[in-house]
C-alpha atoms as a PDB file:
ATOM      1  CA  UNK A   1      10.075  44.464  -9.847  1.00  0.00           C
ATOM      2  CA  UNK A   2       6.581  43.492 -10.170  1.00  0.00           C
ATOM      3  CA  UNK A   3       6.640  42.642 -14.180  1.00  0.00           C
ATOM      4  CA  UNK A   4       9.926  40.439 -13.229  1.00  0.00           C
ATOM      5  CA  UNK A   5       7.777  38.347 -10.709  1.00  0.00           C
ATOM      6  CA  UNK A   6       5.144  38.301 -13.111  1.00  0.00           C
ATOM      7  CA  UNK A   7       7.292  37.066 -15.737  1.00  0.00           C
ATOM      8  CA  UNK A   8       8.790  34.060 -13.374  1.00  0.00           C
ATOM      9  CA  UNK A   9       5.249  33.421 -12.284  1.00  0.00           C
ATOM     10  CA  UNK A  10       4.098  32.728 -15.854  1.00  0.00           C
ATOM     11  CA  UNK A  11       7.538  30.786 -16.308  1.00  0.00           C
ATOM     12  CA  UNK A  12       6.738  28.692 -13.586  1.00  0.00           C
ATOM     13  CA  UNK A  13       3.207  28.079 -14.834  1.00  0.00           C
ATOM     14  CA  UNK A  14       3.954  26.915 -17.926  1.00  0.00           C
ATOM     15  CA  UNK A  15       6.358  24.773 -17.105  1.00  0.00           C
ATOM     16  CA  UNK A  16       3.932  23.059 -14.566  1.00  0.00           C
ATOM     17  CA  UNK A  17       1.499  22.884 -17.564  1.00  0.00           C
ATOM     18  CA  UNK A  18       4.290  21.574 -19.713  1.00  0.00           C
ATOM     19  CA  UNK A  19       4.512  18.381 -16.850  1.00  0.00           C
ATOM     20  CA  UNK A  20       1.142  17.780 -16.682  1.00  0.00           C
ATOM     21  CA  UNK A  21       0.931  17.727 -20.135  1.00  0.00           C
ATOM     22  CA  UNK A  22       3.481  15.302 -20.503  1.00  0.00           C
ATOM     23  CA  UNK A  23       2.488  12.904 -17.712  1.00  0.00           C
ATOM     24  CA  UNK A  24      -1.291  13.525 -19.913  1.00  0.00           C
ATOM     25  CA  UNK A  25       0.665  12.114 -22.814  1.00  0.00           C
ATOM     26  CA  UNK A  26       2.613   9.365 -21.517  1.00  0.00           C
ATOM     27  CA  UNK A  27      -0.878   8.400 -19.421  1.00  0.00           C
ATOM     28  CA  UNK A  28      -3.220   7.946 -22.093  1.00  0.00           C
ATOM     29  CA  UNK A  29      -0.656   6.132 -24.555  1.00  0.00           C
ATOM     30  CA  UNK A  30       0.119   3.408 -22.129  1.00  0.00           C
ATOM     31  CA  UNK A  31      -3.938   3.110 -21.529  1.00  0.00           C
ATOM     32  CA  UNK A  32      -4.608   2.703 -25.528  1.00  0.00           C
ATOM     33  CA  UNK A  33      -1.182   0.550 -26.281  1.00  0.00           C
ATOM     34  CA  UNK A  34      -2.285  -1.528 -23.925  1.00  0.00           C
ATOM     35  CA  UNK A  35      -6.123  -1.748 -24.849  1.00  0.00           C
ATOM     36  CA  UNK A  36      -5.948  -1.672 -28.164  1.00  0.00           C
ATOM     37  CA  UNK A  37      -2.120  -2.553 -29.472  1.00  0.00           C
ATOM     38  CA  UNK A  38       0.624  -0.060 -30.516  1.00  0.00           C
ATOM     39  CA  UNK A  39       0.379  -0.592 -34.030  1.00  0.00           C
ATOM     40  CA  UNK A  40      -3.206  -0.334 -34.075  1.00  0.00           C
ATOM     41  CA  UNK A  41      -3.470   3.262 -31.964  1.00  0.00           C
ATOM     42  CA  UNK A  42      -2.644   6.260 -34.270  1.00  0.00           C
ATOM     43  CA  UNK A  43      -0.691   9.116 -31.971  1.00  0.00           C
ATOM     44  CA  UNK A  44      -3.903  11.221 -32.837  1.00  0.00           C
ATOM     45  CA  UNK A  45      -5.977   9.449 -31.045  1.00  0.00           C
ATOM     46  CA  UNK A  46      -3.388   9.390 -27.889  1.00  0.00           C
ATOM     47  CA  UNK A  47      -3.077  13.277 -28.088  1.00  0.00           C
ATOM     48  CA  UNK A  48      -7.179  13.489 -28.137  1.00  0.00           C
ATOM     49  CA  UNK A  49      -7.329  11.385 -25.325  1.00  0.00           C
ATOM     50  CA  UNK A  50      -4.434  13.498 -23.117  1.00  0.00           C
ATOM     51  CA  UNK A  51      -6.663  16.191 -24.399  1.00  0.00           C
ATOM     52  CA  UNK A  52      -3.573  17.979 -25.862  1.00  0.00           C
ATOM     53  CA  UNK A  53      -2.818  19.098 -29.631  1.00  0.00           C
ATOM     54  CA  UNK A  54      -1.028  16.452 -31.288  1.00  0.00           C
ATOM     55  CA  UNK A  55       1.601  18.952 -32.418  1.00  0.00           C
ATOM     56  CA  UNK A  56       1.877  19.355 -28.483  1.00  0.00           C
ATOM     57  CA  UNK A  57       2.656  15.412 -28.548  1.00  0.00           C
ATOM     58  CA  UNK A  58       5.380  15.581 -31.559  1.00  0.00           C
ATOM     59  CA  UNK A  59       6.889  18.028 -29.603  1.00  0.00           C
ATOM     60  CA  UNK A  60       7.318  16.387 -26.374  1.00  0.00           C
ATOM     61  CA  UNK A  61       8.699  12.637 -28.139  1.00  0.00           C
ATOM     62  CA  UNK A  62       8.877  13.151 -31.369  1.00  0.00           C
ATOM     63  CA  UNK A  63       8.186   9.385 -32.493  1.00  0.00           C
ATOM     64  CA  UNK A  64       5.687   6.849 -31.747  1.00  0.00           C
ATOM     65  CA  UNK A  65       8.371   4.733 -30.380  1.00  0.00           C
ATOM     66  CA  UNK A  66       9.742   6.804 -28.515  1.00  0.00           C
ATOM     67  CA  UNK A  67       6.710   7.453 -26.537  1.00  0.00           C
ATOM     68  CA  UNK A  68       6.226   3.725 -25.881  1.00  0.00           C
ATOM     69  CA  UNK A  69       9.572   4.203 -24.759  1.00  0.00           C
ATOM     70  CA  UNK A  70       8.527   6.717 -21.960  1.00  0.00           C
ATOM     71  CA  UNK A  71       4.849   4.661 -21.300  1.00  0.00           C
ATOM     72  CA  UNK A  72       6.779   1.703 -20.286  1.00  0.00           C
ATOM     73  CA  UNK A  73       9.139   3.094 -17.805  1.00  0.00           C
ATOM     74  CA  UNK A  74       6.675   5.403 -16.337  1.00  0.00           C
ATOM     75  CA  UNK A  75       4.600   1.879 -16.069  1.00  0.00           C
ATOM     76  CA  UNK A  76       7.515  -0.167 -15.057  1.00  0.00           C
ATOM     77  CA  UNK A  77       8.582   2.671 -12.434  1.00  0.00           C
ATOM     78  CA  UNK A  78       4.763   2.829 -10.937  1.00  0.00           C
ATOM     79  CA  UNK A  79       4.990   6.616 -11.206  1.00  0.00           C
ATOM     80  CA  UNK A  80       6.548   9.607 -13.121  1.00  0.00           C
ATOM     81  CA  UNK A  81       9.619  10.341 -10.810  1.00  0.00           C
ATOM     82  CA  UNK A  82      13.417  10.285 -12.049  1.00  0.00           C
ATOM     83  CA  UNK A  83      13.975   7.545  -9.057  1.00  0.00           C
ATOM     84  CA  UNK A  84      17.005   4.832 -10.197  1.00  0.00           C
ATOM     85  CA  UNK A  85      15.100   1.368  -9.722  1.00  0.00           C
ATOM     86  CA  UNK A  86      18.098   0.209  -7.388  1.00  0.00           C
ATOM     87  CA  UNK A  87      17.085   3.283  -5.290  1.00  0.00           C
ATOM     88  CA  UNK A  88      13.347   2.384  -4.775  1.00  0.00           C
ATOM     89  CA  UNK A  89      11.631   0.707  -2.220  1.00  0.00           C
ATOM     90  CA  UNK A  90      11.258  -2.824  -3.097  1.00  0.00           C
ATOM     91  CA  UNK A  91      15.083  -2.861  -4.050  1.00  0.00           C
ATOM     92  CA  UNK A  92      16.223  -1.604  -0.499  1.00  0.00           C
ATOM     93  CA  UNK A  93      14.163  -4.075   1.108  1.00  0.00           C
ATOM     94  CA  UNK A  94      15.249  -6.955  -0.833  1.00  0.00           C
ATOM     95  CA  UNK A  95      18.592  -5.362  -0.455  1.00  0.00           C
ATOM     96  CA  UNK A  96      17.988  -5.392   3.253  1.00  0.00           C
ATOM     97  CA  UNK A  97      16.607  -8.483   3.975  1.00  0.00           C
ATOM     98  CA  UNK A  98      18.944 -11.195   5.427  1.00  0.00           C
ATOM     99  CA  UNK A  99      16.747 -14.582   4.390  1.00  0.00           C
ATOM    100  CA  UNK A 100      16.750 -15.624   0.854  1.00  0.00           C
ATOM    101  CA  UNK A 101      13.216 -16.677   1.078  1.00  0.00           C
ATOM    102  CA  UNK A 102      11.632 -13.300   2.194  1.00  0.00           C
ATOM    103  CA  UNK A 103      13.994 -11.705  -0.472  1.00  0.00           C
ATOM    104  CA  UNK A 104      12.692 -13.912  -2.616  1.00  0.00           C
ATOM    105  CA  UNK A 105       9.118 -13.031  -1.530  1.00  0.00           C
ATOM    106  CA  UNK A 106       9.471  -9.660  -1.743  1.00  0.00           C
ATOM    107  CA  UNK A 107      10.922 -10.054  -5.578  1.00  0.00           C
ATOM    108  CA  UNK A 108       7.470 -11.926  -6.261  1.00  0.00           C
ATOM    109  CA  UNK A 109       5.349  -8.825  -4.406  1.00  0.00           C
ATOM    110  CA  UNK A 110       6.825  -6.355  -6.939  1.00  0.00           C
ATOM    111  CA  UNK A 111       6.509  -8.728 -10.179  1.00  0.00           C
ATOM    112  CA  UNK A 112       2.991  -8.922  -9.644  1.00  0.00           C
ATOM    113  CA  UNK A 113       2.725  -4.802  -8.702  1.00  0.00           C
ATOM    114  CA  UNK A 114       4.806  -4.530 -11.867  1.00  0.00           C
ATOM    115  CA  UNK A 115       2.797  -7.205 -14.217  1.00  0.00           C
ATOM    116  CA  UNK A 116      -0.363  -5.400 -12.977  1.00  0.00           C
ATOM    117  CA  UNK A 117       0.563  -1.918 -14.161  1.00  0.00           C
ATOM    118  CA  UNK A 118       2.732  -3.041 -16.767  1.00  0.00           C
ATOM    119  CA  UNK A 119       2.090  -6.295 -18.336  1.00  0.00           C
ATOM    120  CA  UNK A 120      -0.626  -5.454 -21.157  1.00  0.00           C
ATOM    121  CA  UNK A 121       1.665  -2.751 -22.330  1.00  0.00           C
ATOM    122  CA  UNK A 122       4.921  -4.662 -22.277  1.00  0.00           C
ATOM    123  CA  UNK A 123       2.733  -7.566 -24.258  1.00  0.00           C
ATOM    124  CA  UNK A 124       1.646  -4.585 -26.452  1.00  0.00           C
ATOM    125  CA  UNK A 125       5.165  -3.851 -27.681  1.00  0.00           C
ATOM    126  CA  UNK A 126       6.636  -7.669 -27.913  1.00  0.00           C
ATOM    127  CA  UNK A 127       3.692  -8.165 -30.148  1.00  0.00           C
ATOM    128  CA  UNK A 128       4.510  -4.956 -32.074  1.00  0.00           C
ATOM    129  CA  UNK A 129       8.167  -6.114 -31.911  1.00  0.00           C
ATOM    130  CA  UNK A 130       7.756  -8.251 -34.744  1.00  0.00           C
ATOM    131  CA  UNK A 131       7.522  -5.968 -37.570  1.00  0.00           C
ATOM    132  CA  UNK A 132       8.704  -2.530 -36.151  1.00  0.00           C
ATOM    133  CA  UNK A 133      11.930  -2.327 -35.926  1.00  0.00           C
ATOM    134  CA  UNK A 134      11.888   0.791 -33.622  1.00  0.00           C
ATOM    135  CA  UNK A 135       9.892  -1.220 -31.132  1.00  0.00           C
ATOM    136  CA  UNK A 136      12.228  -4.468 -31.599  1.00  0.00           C
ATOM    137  CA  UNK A 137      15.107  -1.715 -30.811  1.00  0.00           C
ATOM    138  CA  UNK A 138      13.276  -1.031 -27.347  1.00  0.00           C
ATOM    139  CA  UNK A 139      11.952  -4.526 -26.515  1.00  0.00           C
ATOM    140  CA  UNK A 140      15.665  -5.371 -27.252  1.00  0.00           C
ATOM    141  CA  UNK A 141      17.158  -2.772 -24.876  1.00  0.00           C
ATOM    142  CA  UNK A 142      14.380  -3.771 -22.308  1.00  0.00           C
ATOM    143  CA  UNK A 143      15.486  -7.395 -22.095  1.00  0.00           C
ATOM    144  CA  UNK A 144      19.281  -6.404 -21.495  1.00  0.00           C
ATOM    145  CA  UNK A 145      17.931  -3.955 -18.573  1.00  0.00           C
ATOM    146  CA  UNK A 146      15.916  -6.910 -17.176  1.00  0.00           C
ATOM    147  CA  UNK A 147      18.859  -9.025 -17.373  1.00  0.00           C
ATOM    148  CA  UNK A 148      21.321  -6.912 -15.636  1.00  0.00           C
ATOM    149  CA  UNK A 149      18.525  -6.788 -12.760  1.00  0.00           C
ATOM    150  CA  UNK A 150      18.187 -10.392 -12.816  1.00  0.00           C
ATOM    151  CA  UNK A 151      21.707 -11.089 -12.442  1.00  0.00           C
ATOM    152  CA  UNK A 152      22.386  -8.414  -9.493  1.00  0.00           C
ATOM    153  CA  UNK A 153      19.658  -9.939  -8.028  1.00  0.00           C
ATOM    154  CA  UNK A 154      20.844 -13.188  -8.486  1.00  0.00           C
ATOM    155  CA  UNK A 155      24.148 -12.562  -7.071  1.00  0.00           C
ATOM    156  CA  UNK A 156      22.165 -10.994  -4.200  1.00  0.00           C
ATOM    157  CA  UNK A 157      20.394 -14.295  -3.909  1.00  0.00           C
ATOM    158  CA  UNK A 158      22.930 -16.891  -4.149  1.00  0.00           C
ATOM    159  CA  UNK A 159      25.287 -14.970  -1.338  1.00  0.00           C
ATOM    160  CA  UNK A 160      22.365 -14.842   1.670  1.00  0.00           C
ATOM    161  CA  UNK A 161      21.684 -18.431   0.555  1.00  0.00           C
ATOM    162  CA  UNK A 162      25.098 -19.732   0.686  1.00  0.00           C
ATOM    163  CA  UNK A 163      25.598 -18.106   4.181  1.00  0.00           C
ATOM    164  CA  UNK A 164      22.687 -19.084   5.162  1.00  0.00           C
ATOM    165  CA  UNK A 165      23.408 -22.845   4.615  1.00  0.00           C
ATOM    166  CA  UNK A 166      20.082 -23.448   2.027  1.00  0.00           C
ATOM    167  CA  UNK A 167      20.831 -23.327  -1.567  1.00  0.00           C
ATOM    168  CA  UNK A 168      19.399 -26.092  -3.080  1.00  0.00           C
ATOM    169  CA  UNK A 169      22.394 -28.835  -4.438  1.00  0.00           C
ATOM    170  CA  UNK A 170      23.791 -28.467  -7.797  1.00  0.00           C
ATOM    171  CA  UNK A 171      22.272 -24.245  -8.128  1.00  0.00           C
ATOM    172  CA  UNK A 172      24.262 -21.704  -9.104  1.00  0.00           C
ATOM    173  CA  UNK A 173      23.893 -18.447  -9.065  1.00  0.00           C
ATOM    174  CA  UNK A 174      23.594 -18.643 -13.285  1.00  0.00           C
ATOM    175  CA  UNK A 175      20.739 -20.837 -12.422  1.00  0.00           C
ATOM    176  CA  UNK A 176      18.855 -18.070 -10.100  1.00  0.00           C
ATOM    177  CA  UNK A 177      19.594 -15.784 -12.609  1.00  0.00           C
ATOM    178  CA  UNK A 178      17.845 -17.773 -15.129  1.00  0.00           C
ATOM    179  CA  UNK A 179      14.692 -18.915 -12.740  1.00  0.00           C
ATOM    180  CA  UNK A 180      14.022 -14.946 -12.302  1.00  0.00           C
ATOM    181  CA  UNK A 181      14.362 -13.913 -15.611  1.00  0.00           C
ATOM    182  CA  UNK A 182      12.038 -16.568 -17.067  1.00  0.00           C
ATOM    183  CA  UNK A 183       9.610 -16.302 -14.285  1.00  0.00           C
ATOM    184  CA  UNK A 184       9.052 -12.848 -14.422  1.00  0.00           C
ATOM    185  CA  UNK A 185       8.904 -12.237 -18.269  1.00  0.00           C
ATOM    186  CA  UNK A 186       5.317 -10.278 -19.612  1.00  0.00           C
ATOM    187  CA  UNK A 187       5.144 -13.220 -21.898  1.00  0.00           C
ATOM    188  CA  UNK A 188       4.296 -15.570 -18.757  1.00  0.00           C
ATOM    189  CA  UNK A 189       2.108 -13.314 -16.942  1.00  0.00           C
ATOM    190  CA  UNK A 190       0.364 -13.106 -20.284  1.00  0.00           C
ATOM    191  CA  UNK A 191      -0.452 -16.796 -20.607  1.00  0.00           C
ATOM    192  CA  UNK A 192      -1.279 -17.219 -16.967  1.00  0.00           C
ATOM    193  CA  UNK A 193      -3.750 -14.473 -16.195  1.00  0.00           C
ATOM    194  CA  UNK A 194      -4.502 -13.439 -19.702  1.00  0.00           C
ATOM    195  CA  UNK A 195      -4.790 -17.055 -21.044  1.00  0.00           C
ATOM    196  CA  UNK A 196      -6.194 -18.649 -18.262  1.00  0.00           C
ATOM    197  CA  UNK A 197      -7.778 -16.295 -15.970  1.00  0.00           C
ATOM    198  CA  UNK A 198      -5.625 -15.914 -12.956  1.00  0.00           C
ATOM    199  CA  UNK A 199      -5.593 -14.028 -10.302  1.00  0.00           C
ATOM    200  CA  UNK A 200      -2.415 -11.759  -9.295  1.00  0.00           C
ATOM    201  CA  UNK A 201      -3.221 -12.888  -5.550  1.00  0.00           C
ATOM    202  CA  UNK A 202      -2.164 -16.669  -7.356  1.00  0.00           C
ATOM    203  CA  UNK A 203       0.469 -15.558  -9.644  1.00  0.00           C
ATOM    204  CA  UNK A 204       2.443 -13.532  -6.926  1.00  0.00           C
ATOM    205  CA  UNK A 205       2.010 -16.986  -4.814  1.00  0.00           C
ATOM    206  CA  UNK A 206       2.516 -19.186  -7.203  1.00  0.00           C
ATOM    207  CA  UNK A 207       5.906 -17.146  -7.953  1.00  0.00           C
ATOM    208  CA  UNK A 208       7.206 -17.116  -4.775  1.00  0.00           C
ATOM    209  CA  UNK A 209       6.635 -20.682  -4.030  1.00  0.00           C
ATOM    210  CA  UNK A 210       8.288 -21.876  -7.572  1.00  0.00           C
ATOM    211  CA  UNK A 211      11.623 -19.961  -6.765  1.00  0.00           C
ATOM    212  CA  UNK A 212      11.475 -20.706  -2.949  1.00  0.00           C
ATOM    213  CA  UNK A 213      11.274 -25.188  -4.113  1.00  0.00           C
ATOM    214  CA  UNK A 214      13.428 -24.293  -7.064  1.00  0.00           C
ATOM    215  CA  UNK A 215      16.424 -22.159  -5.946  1.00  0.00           C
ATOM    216  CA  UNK A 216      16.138 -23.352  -2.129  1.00  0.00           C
ATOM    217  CA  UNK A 217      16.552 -26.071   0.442  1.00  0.00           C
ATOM    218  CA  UNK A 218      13.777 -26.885   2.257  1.00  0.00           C
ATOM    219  CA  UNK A 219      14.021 -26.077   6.318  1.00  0.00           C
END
Protein backbone atom coordinates (compact mmCIF):
# COMPACT_ATOMS: atom_id res chain seq x y z
CA UNK A 1 0.00 0.00 0.00
CA UNK A 2 2.62 2.36 0.88
CA UNK A 3 4.98 1.79 -2.42
CA UNK A 4 1.51 2.34 -4.47
CA UNK A 5 1.10 5.86 -2.81
CA UNK A 6 4.59 6.41 -3.29
CA UNK A 7 4.43 5.59 -6.80
CA UNK A 8 1.23 8.08 -7.45
CA UNK A 9 3.05 10.63 -5.37
CA UNK A 10 6.06 10.64 -7.72
CA UNK A 11 3.42 10.46 -10.68
CA UNK A 12 1.88 13.41 -9.51
CA UNK A 13 5.19 15.21 -9.07
CA UNK A 14 6.39 14.85 -12.22
CA UNK A 15 3.66 15.73 -13.91
CA UNK A 16 3.52 19.08 -11.91
CA UNK A 17 7.22 19.45 -12.97
CA UNK A 18 6.26 18.54 -16.49
CA UNK A 19 3.66 21.94 -16.29
CA UNK A 20 5.95 24.10 -14.92
CA UNK A 21 8.30 23.17 -17.28
CA UNK A 22 6.18 23.84 -20.03
CA UNK A 23 4.68 27.15 -18.88
CA UNK A 24 9.02 27.76 -18.33
CA UNK A 25 9.15 27.09 -22.04
CA UNK A 26 6.34 28.82 -23.51
CA UNK A 27 7.42 31.93 -20.92
CA UNK A 28 10.79 32.59 -21.95
CA UNK A 29 10.11 32.10 -25.85
CA UNK A 30 7.46 34.72 -25.97
CA UNK A 31 10.04 37.09 -23.81
CA UNK A 32 13.02 36.50 -26.53
CA UNK A 33 10.54 36.41 -29.81
CA UNK A 34 9.46 39.37 -28.75
CA UNK A 35 12.87 41.10 -27.72
CA UNK A 36 14.87 39.92 -30.10
CA UNK A 37 12.69 38.42 -33.28
CA UNK A 38 11.79 34.74 -33.96
CA UNK A 39 14.11 34.20 -36.60
CA UNK A 40 16.86 35.68 -34.82
CA UNK A 41 16.39 33.51 -31.29
CA UNK A 42 17.82 29.93 -31.69
CA UNK A 43 15.44 27.36 -29.46
CA UNK A 44 18.79 26.89 -27.44
CA UNK A 45 18.85 29.89 -26.16
CA UNK A 46 14.89 29.69 -25.18
CA UNK A 47 15.53 26.28 -23.38
CA UNK A 48 18.66 28.04 -21.39
CA UNK A 49 16.57 30.71 -20.47
CA UNK A 50 13.40 28.28 -19.13
CA UNK A 51 16.39 26.73 -17.55
CA UNK A 52 15.37 23.33 -19.07
CA UNK A 53 17.43 20.88 -21.48
CA UNK A 54 16.65 21.70 -24.89
CA UNK A 55 15.89 18.04 -25.58
CA UNK A 56 13.25 18.79 -22.72
CA UNK A 57 11.96 21.65 -25.24
CA UNK A 58 11.89 19.28 -28.54
CA UNK A 59 9.98 17.15 -26.56
CA UNK A 60 7.28 19.30 -25.37
CA UNK A 61 6.67 21.18 -29.27
CA UNK A 62 8.70 19.67 -31.35
CA UNK A 63 9.21 22.75 -33.83
CA UNK A 64 10.12 26.26 -33.50
CA UNK A 65 6.84 27.15 -34.92
CA UNK A 66 5.02 25.37 -33.14
CA UNK A 67 6.14 26.89 -29.98
CA UNK A 68 5.37 30.39 -31.29
CA UNK A 69 2.25 28.75 -31.81
CA UNK A 70 1.72 28.05 -28.01
CA UNK A 71 3.64 31.70 -26.92
CA UNK A 72 0.99 33.53 -28.69
CA UNK A 73 -2.09 32.03 -27.31
CA UNK A 74 -0.75 31.75 -23.89
CA UNK A 75 -0.04 35.72 -24.62
CA UNK A 76 -3.25 36.33 -26.36
CA UNK A 77 -5.19 34.30 -23.49
CA UNK A 78 -3.27 36.46 -20.57
CA UNK A 79 -2.54 33.15 -18.84
CA UNK A 80 -1.91 29.35 -19.31
CA UNK A 81 -5.54 28.00 -18.73
CA UNK A 82 -7.58 25.85 -21.41
CA UNK A 83 -10.43 28.77 -21.03
CA UNK A 84 -12.48 29.21 -24.70
CA UNK A 85 -12.02 33.11 -25.33
CA UNK A 86 -15.97 33.36 -25.71
CA UNK A 87 -15.97 31.97 -22.11
CA UNK A 88 -13.69 34.64 -20.49
CA UNK A 89 -14.36 37.63 -18.78
CA UNK A 90 -14.19 40.45 -21.12
CA UNK A 91 -16.44 38.36 -23.59
CA UNK A 92 -19.32 37.88 -20.95
CA UNK A 93 -19.28 41.40 -20.18
CA UNK A 94 -19.40 42.65 -23.60
CA UNK A 95 -21.83 39.86 -24.04
CA UNK A 96 -23.76 41.32 -21.17
CA UNK A 97 -23.78 44.75 -21.67
CA UNK A 98 -26.96 46.32 -23.19
CA UNK A 99 -25.31 49.83 -24.71
CA UNK A 100 -23.25 49.59 -27.75
CA UNK A 101 -20.96 52.21 -26.51
CA UNK A 102 -19.85 50.53 -23.17
CA UNK A 103 -19.60 47.26 -25.30
CA UNK A 104 -17.68 49.04 -27.38
CA UNK A 105 -15.54 50.35 -24.48
CA UNK A 106 -15.03 47.34 -22.99
CA UNK A 107 -13.73 45.79 -26.57
CA UNK A 108 -11.08 48.76 -26.44
CA UNK A 109 -10.10 47.79 -22.49
CA UNK A 110 -9.11 44.27 -23.64
CA UNK A 111 -7.25 45.37 -27.04
CA UNK A 112 -5.01 47.37 -25.12
CA UNK A 113 -4.63 44.40 -22.13
CA UNK A 114 -4.11 42.20 -25.18
CA UNK A 115 -1.61 44.63 -27.33
CA UNK A 116 0.29 45.04 -24.02
CA UNK A 117 1.02 41.36 -23.42
CA UNK A 118 0.86 40.45 -26.87
CA UNK A 119 1.72 42.94 -29.41
CA UNK A 120 5.71 42.67 -29.68
CA UNK A 121 5.26 38.99 -30.13
CA UNK A 122 2.44 39.03 -32.63
CA UNK A 123 4.78 41.85 -34.56
CA UNK A 124 7.56 39.23 -34.00
CA UNK A 125 5.87 36.57 -36.12
CA UNK A 126 4.20 38.94 -39.01
CA UNK A 127 7.72 40.06 -39.47
CA UNK A 128 8.95 36.43 -39.49
CA UNK A 129 5.91 35.70 -41.71
CA UNK A 130 7.62 36.77 -44.65
CA UNK A 131 10.03 34.13 -45.31
CA UNK A 132 8.90 31.18 -43.02
CA UNK A 133 6.39 29.54 -44.26
CA UNK A 134 5.54 27.71 -40.95
CA UNK A 135 5.05 31.09 -39.35
CA UNK A 136 2.99 32.51 -42.50
CA UNK A 137 0.87 29.11 -41.82
CA UNK A 138 0.15 30.49 -38.16
CA UNK A 139 -0.06 34.26 -38.83
CA UNK A 140 -2.52 32.96 -41.53
CA UNK A 141 -4.65 30.84 -39.17
CA UNK A 142 -4.42 33.79 -36.60
CA UNK A 143 -6.07 36.31 -38.91
CA UNK A 144 -9.09 33.87 -39.73
CA UNK A 145 -9.48 33.40 -35.73
CA UNK A 146 -9.44 37.23 -35.39
CA UNK A 147 -11.91 37.51 -38.03
CA UNK A 148 -14.45 35.13 -36.83
CA UNK A 149 -14.18 37.25 -33.43
CA UNK A 150 -14.58 40.36 -35.24
CA UNK A 151 -17.58 39.38 -37.00
CA UNK A 152 -19.46 37.77 -33.81
CA UNK A 153 -18.65 40.77 -32.32
CA UNK A 154 -19.86 42.74 -34.93
CA UNK A 155 -23.11 41.09 -35.15
CA UNK A 156 -23.17 41.63 -31.36
CA UNK A 157 -22.66 45.28 -32.10
CA UNK A 158 -24.89 46.14 -34.84
CA UNK A 159 -28.08 44.31 -32.93
CA UNK A 160 -27.80 46.52 -29.38
CA UNK A 161 -27.27 49.46 -31.77
CA UNK A 162 -30.14 48.94 -33.97
CA UNK A 163 -32.44 48.45 -30.88
CA UNK A 164 -31.08 50.94 -29.35
CA UNK A 165 -31.99 53.53 -32.08
CA UNK A 166 -27.97 54.80 -32.67
CA UNK A 167 -26.21 53.23 -35.49
CA UNK A 168 -24.70 55.72 -37.36
CA UNK A 169 -26.58 56.13 -41.19
CA UNK A 170 -25.40 54.13 -44.01
CA UNK A 171 -23.26 51.27 -41.27
CA UNK A 172 -23.63 47.93 -41.52
CA UNK A 173 -22.76 45.44 -39.58
CA UNK A 174 -19.88 44.43 -42.52
CA UNK A 175 -18.72 47.87 -41.75
CA UNK A 176 -18.28 47.20 -37.75
CA UNK A 177 -16.79 44.19 -38.64
CA UNK A 178 -14.25 45.88 -40.66
CA UNK A 179 -13.65 49.06 -38.12
CA UNK A 180 -12.67 46.25 -35.37
CA UNK A 181 -10.61 44.22 -37.31
CA UNK A 182 -8.46 47.06 -38.67
CA UNK A 183 -8.38 48.86 -35.43
CA UNK A 184 -7.22 46.24 -33.42
CA UNK A 185 -4.53 44.61 -35.73
CA UNK A 186 -0.63 44.29 -33.95
CA UNK A 187 0.40 46.09 -37.05
CA UNK A 188 -1.42 49.40 -35.70
CA UNK A 189 -0.52 49.15 -32.20
CA UNK A 190 2.95 48.77 -33.62
CA UNK A 191 3.07 52.09 -35.44
CA UNK A 192 1.27 53.96 -32.72
CA UNK A 193 3.14 53.12 -29.56
CA UNK A 194 6.14 51.54 -31.12
CA UNK A 195 6.53 54.24 -33.86
CA UNK A 196 5.49 57.08 -32.10
CA UNK A 197 5.65 56.61 -28.49
CA UNK A 198 2.20 56.20 -27.17
CA UNK A 199 0.83 55.46 -24.31
CA UNK A 200 -1.75 52.39 -23.87
CA UNK A 201 -3.75 54.86 -21.46
CA UNK A 202 -4.11 56.91 -25.25
CA UNK A 203 -4.39 54.03 -27.50
CA UNK A 204 -7.22 52.27 -25.42
CA UNK A 205 -8.90 55.97 -25.58
CA UNK A 206 -8.17 56.80 -28.68
CA UNK A 207 -9.83 53.28 -29.70
CA UNK A 208 -12.82 53.62 -28.05
CA UNK A 209 -13.55 57.05 -29.17
CA UNK A 210 -12.75 56.15 -33.07
CA UNK A 211 -15.38 53.24 -33.04
CA UNK A 212 -17.85 55.10 -30.69
CA UNK A 213 -17.81 58.53 -33.81
CA UNK A 214 -17.36 55.85 -36.41
CA UNK A 215 -19.90 53.01 -35.88
CA UNK A 216 -22.35 55.32 -33.70
CA UNK A 217 -24.82 58.15 -33.54
CA UNK A 218 -24.07 60.71 -31.40
CA UNK A 219 -26.70 61.18 -28.23
Amino acid sequence: MTETVKRRYNAARRQAQARQNHQRVIDAAARLFADRGYTATALTEVAAEAEVAVQTLYAAFGTKANLLKHAIDVALAGDHLPVPMMERDFAQQMIAEPDPRQELAIYAAHVRQVAERAGGLLLAAWTASASDPAVKELTTELDAQRMRGMTAAASDIAFKATRAGCLADGITQDDIRDALWAFNSPQLYGLLLNDLGWTPDRFQYWLARSWTRLLLDPR
